[in-house]
Protein backbone atom coordinates (compact mmCIF):
# COMPACT_ATOMS: atom_id res chain seq x y z
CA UNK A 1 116.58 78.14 -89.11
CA UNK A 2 114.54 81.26 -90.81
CA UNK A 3 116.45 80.84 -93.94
CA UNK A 4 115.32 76.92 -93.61
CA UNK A 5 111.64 78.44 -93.00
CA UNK A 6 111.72 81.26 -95.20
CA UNK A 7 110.60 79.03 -98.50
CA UNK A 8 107.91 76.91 -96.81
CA UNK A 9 106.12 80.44 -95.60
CA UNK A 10 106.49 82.10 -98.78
CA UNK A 11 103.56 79.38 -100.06
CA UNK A 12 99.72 79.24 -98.45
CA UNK A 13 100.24 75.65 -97.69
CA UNK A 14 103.55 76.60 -95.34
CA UNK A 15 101.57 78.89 -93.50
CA UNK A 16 98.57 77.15 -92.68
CA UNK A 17 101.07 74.21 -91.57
CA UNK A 18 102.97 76.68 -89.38
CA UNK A 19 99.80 77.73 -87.65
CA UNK A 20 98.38 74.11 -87.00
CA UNK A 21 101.85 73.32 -85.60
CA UNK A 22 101.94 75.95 -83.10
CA UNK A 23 98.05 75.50 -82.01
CA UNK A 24 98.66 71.71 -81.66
CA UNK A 25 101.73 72.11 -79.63
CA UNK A 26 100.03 74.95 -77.93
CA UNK A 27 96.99 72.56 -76.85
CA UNK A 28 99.38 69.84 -75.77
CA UNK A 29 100.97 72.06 -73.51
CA UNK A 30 98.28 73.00 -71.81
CA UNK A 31 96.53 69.30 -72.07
CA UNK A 32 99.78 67.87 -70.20
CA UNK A 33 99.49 70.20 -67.46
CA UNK A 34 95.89 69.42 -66.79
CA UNK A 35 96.88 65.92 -66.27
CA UNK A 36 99.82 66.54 -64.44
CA UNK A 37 97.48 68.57 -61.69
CA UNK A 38 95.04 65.93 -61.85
CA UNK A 39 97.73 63.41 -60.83
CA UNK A 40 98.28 65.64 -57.76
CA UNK A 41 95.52 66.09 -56.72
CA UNK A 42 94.68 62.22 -56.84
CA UNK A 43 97.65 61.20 -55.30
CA UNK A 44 97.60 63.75 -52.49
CA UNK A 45 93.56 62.50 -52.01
CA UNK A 46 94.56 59.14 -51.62
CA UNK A 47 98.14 59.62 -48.97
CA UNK A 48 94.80 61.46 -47.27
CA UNK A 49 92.65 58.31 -47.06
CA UNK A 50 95.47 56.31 -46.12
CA UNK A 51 97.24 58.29 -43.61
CA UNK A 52 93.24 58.81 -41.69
CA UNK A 53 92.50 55.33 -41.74
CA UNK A 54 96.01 54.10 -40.30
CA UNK A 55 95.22 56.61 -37.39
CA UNK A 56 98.71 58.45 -37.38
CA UNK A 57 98.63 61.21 -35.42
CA UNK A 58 100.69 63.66 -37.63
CA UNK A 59 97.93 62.88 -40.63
CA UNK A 60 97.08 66.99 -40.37
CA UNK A 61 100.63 68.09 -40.35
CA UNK A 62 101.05 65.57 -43.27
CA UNK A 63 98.10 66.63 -45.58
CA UNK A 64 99.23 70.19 -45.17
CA UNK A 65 102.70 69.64 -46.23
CA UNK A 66 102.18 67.12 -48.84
CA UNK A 67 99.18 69.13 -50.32
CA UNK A 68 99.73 71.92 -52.49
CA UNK A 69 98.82 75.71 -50.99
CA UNK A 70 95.77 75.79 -53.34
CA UNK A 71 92.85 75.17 -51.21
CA UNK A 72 90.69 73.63 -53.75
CA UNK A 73 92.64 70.50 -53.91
CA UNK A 74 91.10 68.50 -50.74
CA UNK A 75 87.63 70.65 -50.46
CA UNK A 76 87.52 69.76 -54.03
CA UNK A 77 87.66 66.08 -54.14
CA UNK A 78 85.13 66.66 -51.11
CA UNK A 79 82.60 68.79 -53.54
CA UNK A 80 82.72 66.62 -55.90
CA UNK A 81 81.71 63.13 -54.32
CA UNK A 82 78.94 65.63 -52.38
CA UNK A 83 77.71 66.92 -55.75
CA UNK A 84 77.66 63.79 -57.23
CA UNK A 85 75.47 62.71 -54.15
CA UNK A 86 73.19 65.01 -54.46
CA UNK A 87 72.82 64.78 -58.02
CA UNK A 88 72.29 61.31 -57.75
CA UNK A 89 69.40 61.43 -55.43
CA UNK A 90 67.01 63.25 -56.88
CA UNK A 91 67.63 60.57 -59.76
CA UNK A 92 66.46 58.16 -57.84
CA UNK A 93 63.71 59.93 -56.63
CA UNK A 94 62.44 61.32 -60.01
CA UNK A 95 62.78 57.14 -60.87
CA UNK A 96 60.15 56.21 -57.79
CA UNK A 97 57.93 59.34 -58.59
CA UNK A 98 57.34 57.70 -62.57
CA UNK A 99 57.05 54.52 -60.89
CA UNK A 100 54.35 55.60 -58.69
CA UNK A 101 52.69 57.54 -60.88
CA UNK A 102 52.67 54.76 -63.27
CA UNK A 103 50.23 53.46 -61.33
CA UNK A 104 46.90 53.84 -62.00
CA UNK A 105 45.01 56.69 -60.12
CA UNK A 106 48.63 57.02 -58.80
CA UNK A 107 47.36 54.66 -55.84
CA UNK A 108 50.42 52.36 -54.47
CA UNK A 109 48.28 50.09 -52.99
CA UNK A 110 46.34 49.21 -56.14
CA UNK A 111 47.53 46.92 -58.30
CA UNK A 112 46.92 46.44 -61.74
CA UNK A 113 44.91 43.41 -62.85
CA UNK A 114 46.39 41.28 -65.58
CA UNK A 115 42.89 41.38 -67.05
CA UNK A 116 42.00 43.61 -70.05
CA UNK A 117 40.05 46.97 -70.02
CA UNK A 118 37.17 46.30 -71.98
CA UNK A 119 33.89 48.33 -72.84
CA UNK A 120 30.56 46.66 -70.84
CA UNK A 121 27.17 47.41 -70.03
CA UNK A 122 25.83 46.55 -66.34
CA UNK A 123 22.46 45.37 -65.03
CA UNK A 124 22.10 47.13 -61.90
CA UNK A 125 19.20 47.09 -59.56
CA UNK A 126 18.60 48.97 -56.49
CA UNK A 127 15.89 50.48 -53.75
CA UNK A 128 16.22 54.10 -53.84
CA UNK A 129 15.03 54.78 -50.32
CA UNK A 130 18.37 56.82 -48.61
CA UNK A 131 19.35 57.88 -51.63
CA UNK A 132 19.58 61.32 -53.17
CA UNK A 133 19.02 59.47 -56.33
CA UNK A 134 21.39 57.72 -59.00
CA UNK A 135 23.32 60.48 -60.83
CA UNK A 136 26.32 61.57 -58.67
CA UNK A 137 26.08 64.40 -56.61
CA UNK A 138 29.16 65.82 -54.70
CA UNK A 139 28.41 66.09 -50.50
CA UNK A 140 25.11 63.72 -51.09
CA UNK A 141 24.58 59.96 -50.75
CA UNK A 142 24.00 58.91 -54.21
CA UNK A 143 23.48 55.26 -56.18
CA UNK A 144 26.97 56.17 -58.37
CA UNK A 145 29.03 57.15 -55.05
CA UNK A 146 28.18 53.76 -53.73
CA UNK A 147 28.78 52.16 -57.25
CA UNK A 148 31.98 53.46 -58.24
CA UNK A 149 33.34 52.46 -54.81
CA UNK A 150 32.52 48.93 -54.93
CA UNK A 151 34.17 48.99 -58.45
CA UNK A 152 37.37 50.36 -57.09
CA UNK A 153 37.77 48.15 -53.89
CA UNK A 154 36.90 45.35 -56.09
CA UNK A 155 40.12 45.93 -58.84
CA UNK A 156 37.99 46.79 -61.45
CA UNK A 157 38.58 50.45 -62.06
CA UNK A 158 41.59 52.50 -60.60
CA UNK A 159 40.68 55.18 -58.42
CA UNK A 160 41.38 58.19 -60.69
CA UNK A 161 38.60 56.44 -62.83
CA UNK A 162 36.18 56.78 -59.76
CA UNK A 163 37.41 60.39 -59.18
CA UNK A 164 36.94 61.38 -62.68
CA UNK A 165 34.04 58.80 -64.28
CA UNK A 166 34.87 60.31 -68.06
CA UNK A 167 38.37 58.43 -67.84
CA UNK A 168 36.18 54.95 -68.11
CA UNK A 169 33.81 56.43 -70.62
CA UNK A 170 30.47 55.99 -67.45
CA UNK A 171 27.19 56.66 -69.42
CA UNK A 172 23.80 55.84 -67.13
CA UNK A 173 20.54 54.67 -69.04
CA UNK A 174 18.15 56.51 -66.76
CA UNK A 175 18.69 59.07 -64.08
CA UNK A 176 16.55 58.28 -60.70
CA UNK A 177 15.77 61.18 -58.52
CA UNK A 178 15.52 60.74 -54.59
CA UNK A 179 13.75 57.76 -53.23
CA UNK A 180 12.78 56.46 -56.73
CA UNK A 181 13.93 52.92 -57.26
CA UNK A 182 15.11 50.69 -60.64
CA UNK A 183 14.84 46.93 -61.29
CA UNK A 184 16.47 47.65 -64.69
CA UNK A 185 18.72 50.35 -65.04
CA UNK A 186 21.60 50.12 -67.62
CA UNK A 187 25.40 51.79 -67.07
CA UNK A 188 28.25 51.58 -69.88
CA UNK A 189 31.56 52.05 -68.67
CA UNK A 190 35.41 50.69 -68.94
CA UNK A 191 36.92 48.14 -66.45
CA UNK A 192 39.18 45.31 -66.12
CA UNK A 193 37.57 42.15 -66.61
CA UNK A 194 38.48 40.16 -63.55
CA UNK A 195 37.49 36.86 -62.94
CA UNK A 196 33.94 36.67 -61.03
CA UNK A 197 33.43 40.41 -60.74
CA UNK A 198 29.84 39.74 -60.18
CA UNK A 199 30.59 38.56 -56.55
CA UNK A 200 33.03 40.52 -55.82
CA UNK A 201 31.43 44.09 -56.78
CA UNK A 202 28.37 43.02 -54.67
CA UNK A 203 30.25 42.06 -51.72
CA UNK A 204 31.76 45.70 -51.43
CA UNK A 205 27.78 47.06 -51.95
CA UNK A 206 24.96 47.35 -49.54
CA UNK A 207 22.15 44.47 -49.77
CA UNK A 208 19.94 46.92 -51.24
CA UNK A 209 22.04 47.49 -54.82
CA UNK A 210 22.96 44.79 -56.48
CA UNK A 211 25.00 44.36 -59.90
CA UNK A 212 23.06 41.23 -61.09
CA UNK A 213 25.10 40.75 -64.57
CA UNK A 214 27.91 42.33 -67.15
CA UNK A 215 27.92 41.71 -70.94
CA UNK A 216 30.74 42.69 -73.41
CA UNK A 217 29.84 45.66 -75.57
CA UNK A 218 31.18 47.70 -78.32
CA UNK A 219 33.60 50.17 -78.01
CA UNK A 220 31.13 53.32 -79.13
CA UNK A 221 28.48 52.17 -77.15
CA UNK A 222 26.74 54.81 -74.80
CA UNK A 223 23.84 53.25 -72.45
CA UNK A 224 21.90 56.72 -72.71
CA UNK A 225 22.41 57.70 -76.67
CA UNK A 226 21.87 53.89 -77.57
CA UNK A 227 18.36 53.27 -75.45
CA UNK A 228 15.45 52.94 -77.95
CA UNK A 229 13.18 52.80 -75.26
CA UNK A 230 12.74 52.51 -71.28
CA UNK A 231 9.79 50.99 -69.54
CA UNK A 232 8.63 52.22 -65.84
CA UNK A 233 6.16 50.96 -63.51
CA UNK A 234 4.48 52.94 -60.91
CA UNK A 235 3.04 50.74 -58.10
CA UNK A 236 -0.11 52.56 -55.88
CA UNK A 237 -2.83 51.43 -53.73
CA UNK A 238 -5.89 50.86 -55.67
CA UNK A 239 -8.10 52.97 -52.87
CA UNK A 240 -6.54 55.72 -55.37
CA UNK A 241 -8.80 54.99 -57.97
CA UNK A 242 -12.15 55.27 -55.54
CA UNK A 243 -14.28 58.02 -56.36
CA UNK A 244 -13.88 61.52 -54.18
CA UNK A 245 -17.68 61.49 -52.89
CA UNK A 246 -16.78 57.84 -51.40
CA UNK A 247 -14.36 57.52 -48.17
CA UNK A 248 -10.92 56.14 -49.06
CA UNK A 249 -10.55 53.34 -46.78
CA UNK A 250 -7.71 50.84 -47.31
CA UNK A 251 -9.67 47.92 -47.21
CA UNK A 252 -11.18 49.49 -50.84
CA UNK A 253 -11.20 46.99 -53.73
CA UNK A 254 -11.08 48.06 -57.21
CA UNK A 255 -13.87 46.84 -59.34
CA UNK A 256 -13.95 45.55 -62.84
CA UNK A 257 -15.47 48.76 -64.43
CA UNK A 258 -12.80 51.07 -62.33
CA UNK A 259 -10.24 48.71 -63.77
CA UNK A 260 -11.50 49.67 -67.05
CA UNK A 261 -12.02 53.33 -66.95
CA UNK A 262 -8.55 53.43 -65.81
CA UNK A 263 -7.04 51.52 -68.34
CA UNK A 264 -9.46 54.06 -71.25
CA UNK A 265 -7.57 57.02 -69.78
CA UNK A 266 -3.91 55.66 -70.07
CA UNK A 267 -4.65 54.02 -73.44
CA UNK A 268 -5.50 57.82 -74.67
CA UNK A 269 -1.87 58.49 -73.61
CA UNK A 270 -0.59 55.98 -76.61
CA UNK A 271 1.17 57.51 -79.73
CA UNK A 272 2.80 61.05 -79.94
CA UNK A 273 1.57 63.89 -78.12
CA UNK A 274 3.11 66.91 -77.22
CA UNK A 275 3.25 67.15 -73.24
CA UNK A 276 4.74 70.69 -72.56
CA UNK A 277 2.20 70.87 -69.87
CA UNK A 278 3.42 67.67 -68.42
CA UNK A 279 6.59 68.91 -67.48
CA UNK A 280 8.56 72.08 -66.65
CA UNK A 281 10.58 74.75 -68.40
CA UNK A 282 8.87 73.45 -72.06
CA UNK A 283 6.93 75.63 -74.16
CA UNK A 284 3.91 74.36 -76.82
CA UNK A 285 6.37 75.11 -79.90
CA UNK A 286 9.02 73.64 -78.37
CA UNK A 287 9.92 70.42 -80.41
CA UNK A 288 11.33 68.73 -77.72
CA UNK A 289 8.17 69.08 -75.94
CA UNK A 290 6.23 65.73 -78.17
CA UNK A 291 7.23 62.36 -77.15
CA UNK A 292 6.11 58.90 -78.26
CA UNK A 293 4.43 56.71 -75.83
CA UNK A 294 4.65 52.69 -76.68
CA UNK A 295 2.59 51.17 -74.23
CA UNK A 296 0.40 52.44 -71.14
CA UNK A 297 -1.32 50.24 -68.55
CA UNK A 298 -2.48 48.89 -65.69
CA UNK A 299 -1.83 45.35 -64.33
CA UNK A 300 -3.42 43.17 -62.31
CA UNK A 301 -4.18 44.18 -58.54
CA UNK A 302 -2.37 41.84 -55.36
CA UNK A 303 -2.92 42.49 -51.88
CA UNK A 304 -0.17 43.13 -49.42
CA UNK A 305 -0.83 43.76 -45.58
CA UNK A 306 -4.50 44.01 -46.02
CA UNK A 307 -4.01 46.46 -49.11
CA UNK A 308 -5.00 45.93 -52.77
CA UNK A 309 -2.08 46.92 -54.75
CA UNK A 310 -1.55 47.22 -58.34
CA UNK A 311 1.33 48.52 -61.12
CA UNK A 312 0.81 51.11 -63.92
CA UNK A 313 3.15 50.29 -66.57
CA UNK A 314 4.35 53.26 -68.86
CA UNK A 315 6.82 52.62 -72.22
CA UNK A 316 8.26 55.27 -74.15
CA UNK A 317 10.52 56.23 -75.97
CA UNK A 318 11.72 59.19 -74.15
CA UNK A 319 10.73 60.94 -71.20
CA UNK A 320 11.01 64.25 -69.27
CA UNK A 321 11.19 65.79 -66.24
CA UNK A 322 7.82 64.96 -64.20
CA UNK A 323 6.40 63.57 -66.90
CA UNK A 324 5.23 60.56 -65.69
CA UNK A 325 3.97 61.40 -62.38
CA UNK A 326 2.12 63.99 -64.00
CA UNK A 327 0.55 61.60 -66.43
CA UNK A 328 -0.50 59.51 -63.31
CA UNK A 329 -1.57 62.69 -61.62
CA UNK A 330 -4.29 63.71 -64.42
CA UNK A 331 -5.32 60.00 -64.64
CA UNK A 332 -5.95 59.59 -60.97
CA UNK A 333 -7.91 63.50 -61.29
CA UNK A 334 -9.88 61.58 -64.27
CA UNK A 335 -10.92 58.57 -62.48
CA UNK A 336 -11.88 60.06 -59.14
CA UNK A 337 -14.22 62.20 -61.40
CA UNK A 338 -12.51 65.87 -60.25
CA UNK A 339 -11.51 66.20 -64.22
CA UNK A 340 -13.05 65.41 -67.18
CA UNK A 341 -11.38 63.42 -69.58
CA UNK A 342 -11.45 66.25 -72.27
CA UNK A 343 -9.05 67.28 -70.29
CA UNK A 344 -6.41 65.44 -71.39
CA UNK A 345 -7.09 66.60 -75.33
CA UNK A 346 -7.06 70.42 -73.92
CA UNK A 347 -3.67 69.55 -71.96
CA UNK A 348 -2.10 68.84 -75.42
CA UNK A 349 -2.80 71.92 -76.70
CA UNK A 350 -1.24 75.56 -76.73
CA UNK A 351 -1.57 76.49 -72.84
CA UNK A 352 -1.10 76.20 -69.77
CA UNK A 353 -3.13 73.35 -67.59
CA UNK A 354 -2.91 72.87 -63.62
CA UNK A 355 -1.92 69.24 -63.58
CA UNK A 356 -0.93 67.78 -60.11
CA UNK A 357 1.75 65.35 -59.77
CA UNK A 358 1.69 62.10 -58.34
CA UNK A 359 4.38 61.45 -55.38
CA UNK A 360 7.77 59.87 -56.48
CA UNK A 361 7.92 56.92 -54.24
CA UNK A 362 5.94 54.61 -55.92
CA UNK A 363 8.09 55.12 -59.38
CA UNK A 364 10.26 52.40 -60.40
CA UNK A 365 12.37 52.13 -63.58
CA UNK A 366 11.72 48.63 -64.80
CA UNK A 367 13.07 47.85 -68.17
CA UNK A 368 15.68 49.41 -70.76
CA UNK A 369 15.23 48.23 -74.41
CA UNK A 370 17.89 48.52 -77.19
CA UNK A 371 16.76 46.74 -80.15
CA UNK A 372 18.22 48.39 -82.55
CA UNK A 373 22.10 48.00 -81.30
CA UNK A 374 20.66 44.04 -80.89
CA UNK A 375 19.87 44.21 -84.37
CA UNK A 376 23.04 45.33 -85.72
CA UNK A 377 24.99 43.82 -83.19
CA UNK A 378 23.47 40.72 -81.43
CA UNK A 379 23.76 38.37 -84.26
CA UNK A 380 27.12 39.36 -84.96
CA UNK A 381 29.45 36.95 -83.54
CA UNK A 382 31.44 38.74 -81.69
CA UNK A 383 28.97 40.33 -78.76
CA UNK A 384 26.41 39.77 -77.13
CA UNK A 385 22.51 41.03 -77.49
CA UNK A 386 21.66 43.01 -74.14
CA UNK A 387 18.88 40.72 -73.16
CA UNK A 388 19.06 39.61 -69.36
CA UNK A 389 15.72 37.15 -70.00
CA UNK A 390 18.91 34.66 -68.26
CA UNK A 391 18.47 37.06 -65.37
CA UNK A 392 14.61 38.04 -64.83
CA UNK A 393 14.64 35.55 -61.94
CA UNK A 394 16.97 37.36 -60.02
CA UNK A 395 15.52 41.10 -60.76
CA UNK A 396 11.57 39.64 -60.17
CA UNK A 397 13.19 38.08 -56.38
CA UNK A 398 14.60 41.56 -56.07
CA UNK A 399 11.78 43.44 -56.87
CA UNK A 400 9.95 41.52 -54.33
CA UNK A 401 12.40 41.01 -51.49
CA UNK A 402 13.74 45.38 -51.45
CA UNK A 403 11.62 47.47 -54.13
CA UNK A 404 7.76 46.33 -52.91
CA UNK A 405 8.30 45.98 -49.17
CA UNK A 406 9.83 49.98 -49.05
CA UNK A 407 6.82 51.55 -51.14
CA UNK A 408 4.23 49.41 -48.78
CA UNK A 409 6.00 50.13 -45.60
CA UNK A 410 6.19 53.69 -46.56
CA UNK A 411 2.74 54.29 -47.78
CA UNK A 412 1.68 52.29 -44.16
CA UNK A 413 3.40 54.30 -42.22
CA UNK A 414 3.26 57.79 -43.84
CA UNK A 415 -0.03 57.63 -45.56
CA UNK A 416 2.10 59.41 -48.83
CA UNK A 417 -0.60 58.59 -51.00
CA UNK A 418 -3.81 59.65 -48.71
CA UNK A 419 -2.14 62.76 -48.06
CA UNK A 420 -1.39 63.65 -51.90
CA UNK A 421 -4.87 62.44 -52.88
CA UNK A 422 -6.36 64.76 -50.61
CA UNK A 423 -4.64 67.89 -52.18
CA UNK A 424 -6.40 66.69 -55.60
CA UNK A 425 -9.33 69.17 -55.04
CA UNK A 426 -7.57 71.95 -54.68
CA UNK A 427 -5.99 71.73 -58.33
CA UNK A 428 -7.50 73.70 -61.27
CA UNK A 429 -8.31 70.98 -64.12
CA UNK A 430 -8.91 73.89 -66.49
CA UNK A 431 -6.75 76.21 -69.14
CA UNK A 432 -5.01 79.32 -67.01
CA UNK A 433 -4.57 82.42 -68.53
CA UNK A 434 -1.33 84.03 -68.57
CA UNK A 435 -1.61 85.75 -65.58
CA UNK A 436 -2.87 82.66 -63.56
CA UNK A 437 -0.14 80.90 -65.02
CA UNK A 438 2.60 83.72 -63.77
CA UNK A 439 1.09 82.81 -60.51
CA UNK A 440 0.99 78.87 -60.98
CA UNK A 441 3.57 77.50 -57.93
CA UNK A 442 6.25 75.59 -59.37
CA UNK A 443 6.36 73.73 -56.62
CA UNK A 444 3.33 72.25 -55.91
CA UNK A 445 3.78 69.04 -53.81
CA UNK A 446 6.83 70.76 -51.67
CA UNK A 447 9.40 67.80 -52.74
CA UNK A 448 13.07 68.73 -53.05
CA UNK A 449 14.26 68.61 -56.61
CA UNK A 450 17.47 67.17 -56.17
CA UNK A 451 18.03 67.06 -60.10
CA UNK A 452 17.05 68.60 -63.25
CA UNK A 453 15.90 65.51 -65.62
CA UNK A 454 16.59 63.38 -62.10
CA UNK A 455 13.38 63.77 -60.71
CA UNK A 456 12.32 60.71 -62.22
CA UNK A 457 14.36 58.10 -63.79
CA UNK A 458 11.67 58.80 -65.76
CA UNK A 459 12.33 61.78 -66.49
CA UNK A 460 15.57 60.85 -68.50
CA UNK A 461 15.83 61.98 -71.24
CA UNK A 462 17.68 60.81 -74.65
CA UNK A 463 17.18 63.79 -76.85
CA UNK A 464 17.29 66.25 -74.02
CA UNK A 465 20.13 67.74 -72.10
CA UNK A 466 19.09 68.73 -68.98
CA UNK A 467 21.25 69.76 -66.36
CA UNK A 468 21.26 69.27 -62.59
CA UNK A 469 19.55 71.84 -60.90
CA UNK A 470 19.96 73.67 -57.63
CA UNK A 471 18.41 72.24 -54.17
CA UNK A 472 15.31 74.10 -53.57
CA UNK A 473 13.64 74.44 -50.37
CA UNK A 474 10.90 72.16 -49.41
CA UNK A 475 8.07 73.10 -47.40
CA UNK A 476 6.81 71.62 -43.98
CA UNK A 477 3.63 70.51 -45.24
CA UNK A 478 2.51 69.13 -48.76
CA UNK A 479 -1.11 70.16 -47.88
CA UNK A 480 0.24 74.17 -47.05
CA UNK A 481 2.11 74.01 -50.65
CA UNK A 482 -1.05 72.33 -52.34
CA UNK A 483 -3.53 74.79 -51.19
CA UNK A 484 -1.09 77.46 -52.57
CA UNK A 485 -2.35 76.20 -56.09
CA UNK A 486 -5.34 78.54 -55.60
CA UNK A 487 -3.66 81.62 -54.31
């Protein structure tokens, strides 16, 4: 046999054969004695499963004699169908995890509507009375809290969108501080369109907020960035305007001539101005400080319980904090005759002026304007111009049935007005030097700021990013706080 192998090794070729053949036969080897123990084993599992089941009571003495001495043979079979248990349970539960979290806001009981997410703006309206104002607040009643919830019971929005409002891309026109109402206010935001989601938003929200309509938008479109301009109103008694020398009685009725001095003052308001001194936190150079005023007025007068009522309407293009119950404020100081109405031109300029401000209930955001996105947009085809003219019926019934009746049943009851107007003589309506100024009480009528840019819808601004601010503490009496002015 070597001298039959001797020639074929004596060549490269021979010897790589030779080592193939003995590796192959090598592997076989050890291949068919694998299967042979895997026959075993299966054949001694299965006498097992027989013998138990027939009941035989030598199925112990059996196993043991017919199973080999290695102890891995029956425990192993056992392992195995264990292990591939186990292993296929947390399959199945990984599966149901991904399916639940498939689900938006990872909510089982929410299903997906078959409706597409689309971009929309929505008419709101609402009486702020209860309210901590409209711009979410965590551990306070807000307008958005109450909002967002009636969008999620109603399918519109899953509920990680309400826990997290960037997810749907929620923009607000105009931020409302506490007790300060809107007949017009504007939110953008993502949601499914389901069929009359109208209805049923409003019948998951209380009587006094009501979604009154929804229009398709563009994708980029942001309710704050895209406002050209807003429009409030500020509703009073007209006893406000009566002179300090004569007693303010509420059966007072404004005259033609006070209807005209008032309307001089806010006409003098018109154009671009810089109001630094109007607000808080602005300085003279401070380019943010100058807005543009559109339109400023005062409409006719109506009587309500006895009292002559009328509305101050204000449109701009942008407003700040306090702004506009500060402009009310100085007019009001003007009219009553505690001011002159130099003062307004002196207010304007480098300096600091003592200008009271005029109590928040009466404020109202009316109107939202965005011509120029109607413009480019509104014509198009393909969406719609954010008019609601379809839907001035519904806000004017509103208005009259939730927004009115609070202000006049407040002012009736607490006298908010007679009590501010008496704190107008304590105010300085003069320049204050630096020092005087360094002593000036920020907080002059004792209201809780519940918001930076919040206290007023009004007192959104476009071009400004203000930030919430902290709670501060209100006094006990407006009167205590006012007199502090002089201190």
């Amino acid at each position: 046999m070597i001298a039959n192998t001797r020639p074929i090794l004596q060549t490269f070729r021979g010897l790589r054969l030779l080592l193939c053949t003995v590796r192959t036969s090598a592997v076989g080897s050890r291949m068919e004695g694998t299967i042979s123990g895997a026959e075993a084993k299966l054949d001694t599992g299965t006498e097992a499963a027989e013998n138990h089941s027939e009941g035989h009571e030598d199925t112990a003495a059996m196993s043991s004699t017919d199973t080999p001495s290695n102890s891995n043979d029956v425990t192993t079979s056992g392992k195995f169908n264990k292990r591939h248990h186990d292993t296929k349970e947390p399959r199945s539960y990984r599966w149901k995890k991904a399916k639940l979290q498939s689900k938006p806001g990872g909510d089982p009981d929410w299903e997906r509507p078959t409706a597409k997410k689309r971009k929309v703006a929505c008419l709101l309206a609402y009486s702020g009375v209860g309210y901590m104002g409209m711009q979410r607040n965590q551990g306070f009643k807000t307008i958005e809290e109450d909002l967002l919830a009636a969008f999620y019971k109603a399918g519109a929005i899953p509920k990680d969108h309400m826990d997290c409002m960037q997810k749907m891309h929620f923009q607000r026109c105009a931020r409302t501080d506490k007790g300060v109402s809107a007949a017009g206010q504007i939110v953008s935001m993502k949601m499914y369109m389901i069929e009359d989601a109208v209805q049923k938003i409003n019948d998951c929200l209380a009587e006094s907020i009501r979604l009154i309509g929804i229009k398709r938008t563009t994708n980029g479109f942001d309710s704050k960035n895209a406002c050209d301009a807003r429009t409030y109103m500020y509703v009073l008694p007209t006893y406000s305007f009566a002179p300090t020398k004569e007693e303010t009685e509420q059966d007072f009725r404004a005259t033609d001539d006070i209807m005209e001095k008032v309307n001089d003052v806010l006409s003098a308001y018109r154009g671009t101005h810089n109001f630094h001194n109007f607000t808080s936190g602005k300085k003279f150079k401070d380019p943010s400080a100058k807005r543009y005023i559109i339109e400023s007025k005062c409409l006719d007068t109506f009587v309500r319980d006895d009292i002559e009522w009328t509305v101050i309407s204000i449109k701009g293009q942008s407003f700040m904090i306090h702004q506009i119950r500060k402009m009310i404020g100085m007019m009001l100081a003007i009219v009553r005759g505690l001011a002159p109405r130099s003062m307004l031109e002196r207010a304007w300029q480098e300096g600091k002026c003592d200008i009271p401000k005029a109590p928040g209930l009466g404020l109202v955001l009316d109107k939202v304007h965005f011509d120029h996105y109607n413009r480019k947009y509104g014509g198009d085809g393909l969406h719609e111009a954010l008019e609601w003219d379809e839907h001035q019926e519904t806000v004017e019934k509103f208005k009259e049935q939730y927004i009115y009746p609070t202000i006049i049943k407040a002012e009736k009851e607490d006298r908010v007005m007679q009590h501010w107007l008496s704190t107008l003589p304590l105010h300085r309506y003069k320049g204050l030097s630096e020092e005087e100024t360094d002593n000036l009480p920020q907080h002059q009528d004792g209201e809780t700021q519940q918001t930076a840019e919040v206290d007023t819808a009004e007192e959104s601004s476009a071009d400004t990013g203000d930030v919430p601010a902290k709670d501060e503490p209100s006094s006990s009496s407006e009167d205590t706080m006012q007199r502090a002015v002089d201190t």
